[in-house]
Protein backbone atom coordinates (compact mmCIF):
# COMPACT_ATOMS: atom_id res chain seq x y z
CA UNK A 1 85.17 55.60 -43.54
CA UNK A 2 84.74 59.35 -42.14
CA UNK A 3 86.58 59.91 -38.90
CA UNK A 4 83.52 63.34 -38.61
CA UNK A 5 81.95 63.34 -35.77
CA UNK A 6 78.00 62.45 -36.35
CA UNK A 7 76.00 64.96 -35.12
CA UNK A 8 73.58 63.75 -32.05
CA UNK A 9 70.57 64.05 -34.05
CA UNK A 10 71.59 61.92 -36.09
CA UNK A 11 72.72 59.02 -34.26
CA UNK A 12 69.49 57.13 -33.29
CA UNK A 13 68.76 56.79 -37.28
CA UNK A 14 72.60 55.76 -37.60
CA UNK A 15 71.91 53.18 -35.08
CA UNK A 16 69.12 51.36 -36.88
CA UNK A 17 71.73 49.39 -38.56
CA UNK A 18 73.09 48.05 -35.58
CA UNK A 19 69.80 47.97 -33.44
CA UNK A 20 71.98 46.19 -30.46
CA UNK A 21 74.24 49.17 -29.36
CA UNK A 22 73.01 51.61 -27.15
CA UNK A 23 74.51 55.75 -27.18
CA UNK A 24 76.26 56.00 -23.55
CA UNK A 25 78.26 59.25 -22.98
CA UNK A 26 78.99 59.81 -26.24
CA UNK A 27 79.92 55.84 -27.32
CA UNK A 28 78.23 53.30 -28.35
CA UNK A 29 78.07 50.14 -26.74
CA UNK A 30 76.88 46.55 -26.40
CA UNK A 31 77.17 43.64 -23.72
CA UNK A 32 76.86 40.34 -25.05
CA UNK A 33 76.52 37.23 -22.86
CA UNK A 34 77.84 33.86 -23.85
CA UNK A 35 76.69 30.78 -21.84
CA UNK A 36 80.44 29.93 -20.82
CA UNK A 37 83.50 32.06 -19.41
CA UNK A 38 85.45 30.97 -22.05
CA UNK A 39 83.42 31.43 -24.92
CA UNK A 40 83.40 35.16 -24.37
CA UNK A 41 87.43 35.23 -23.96
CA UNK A 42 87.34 32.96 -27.49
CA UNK A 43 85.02 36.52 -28.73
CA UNK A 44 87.36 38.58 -27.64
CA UNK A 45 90.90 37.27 -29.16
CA UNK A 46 88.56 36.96 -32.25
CA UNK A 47 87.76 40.62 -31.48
CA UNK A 48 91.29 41.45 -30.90
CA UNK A 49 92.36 40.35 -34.67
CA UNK A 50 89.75 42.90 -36.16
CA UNK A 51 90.47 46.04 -34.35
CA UNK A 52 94.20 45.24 -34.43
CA UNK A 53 93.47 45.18 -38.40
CA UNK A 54 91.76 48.35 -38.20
CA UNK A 55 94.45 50.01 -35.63
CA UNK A 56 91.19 50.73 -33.69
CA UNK A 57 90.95 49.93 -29.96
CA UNK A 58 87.52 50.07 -27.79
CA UNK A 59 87.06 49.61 -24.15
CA UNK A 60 86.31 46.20 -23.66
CA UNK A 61 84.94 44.70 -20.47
CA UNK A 62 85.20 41.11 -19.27
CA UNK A 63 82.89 39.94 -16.36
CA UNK A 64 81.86 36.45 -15.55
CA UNK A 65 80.44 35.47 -19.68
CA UNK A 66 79.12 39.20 -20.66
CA UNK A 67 81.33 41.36 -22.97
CA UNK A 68 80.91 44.97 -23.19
CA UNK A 69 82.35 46.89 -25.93
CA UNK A 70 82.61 50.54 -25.84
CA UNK A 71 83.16 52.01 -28.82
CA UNK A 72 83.68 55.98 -29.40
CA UNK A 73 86.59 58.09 -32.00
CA UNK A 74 88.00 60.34 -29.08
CA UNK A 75 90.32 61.83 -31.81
CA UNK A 76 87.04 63.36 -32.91
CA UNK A 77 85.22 63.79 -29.53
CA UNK A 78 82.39 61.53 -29.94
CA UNK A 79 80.66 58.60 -32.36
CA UNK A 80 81.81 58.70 -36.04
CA UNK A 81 80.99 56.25 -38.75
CA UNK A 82 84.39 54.17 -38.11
CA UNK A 83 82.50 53.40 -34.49
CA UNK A 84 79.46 52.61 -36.63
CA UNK A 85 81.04 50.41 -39.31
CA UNK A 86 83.02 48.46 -36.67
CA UNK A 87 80.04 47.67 -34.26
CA UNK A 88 78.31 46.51 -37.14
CA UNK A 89 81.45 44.16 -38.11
CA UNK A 90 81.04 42.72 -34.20
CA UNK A 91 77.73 42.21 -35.09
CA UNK A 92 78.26 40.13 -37.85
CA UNK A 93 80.38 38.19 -35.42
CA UNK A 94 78.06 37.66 -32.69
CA UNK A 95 75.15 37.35 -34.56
């Protein structure tokens, strides 16, 4: 995985692979809503096994049942394919 920075232009066609996450201020990011409180705490210690793995951390946000992740490389100033590759691993969780 390339820790470059993906140029804006090229994001939206990046993101068609992961048609959930939304550019914000140069992250990406998702809210997900479980029916139950504790179903999104469950996501996120699943969550925290991956990007502990991956010695990647994103902003994540816990109110009432809706996650959001945020999700950017700030080493590289911006959205690089490691933000890509992991939203796409949550994916594969949630969906």
């Amino acid at each position: 995985m390339s820790e470059e920075l993906i140029p804006e232009e090229e994001i939206d066609d990046i993101l068609k692979r992961c048609p959930e996450w939304d550019v914000e201020n140069g992250a990406i990011t998702r809210t997900i809503e479980f029916e139950e409180y504790m179903e999104s705490i469950d996501f996120v210690n699943d969550l925290a096994e991956i990007v502990n793995e991956a010695q990647y951390f994103p902003e994540i946000d816990i109110r009432d049942c809706k996650v959001t992740i945020r999700l950017t490389s700030e080493d590289a100033g911006g959205i690089t394919e490691v933000d890509i590759e992991l939203a796409s691993r949550i994916d594969n969780m949630v969906d």
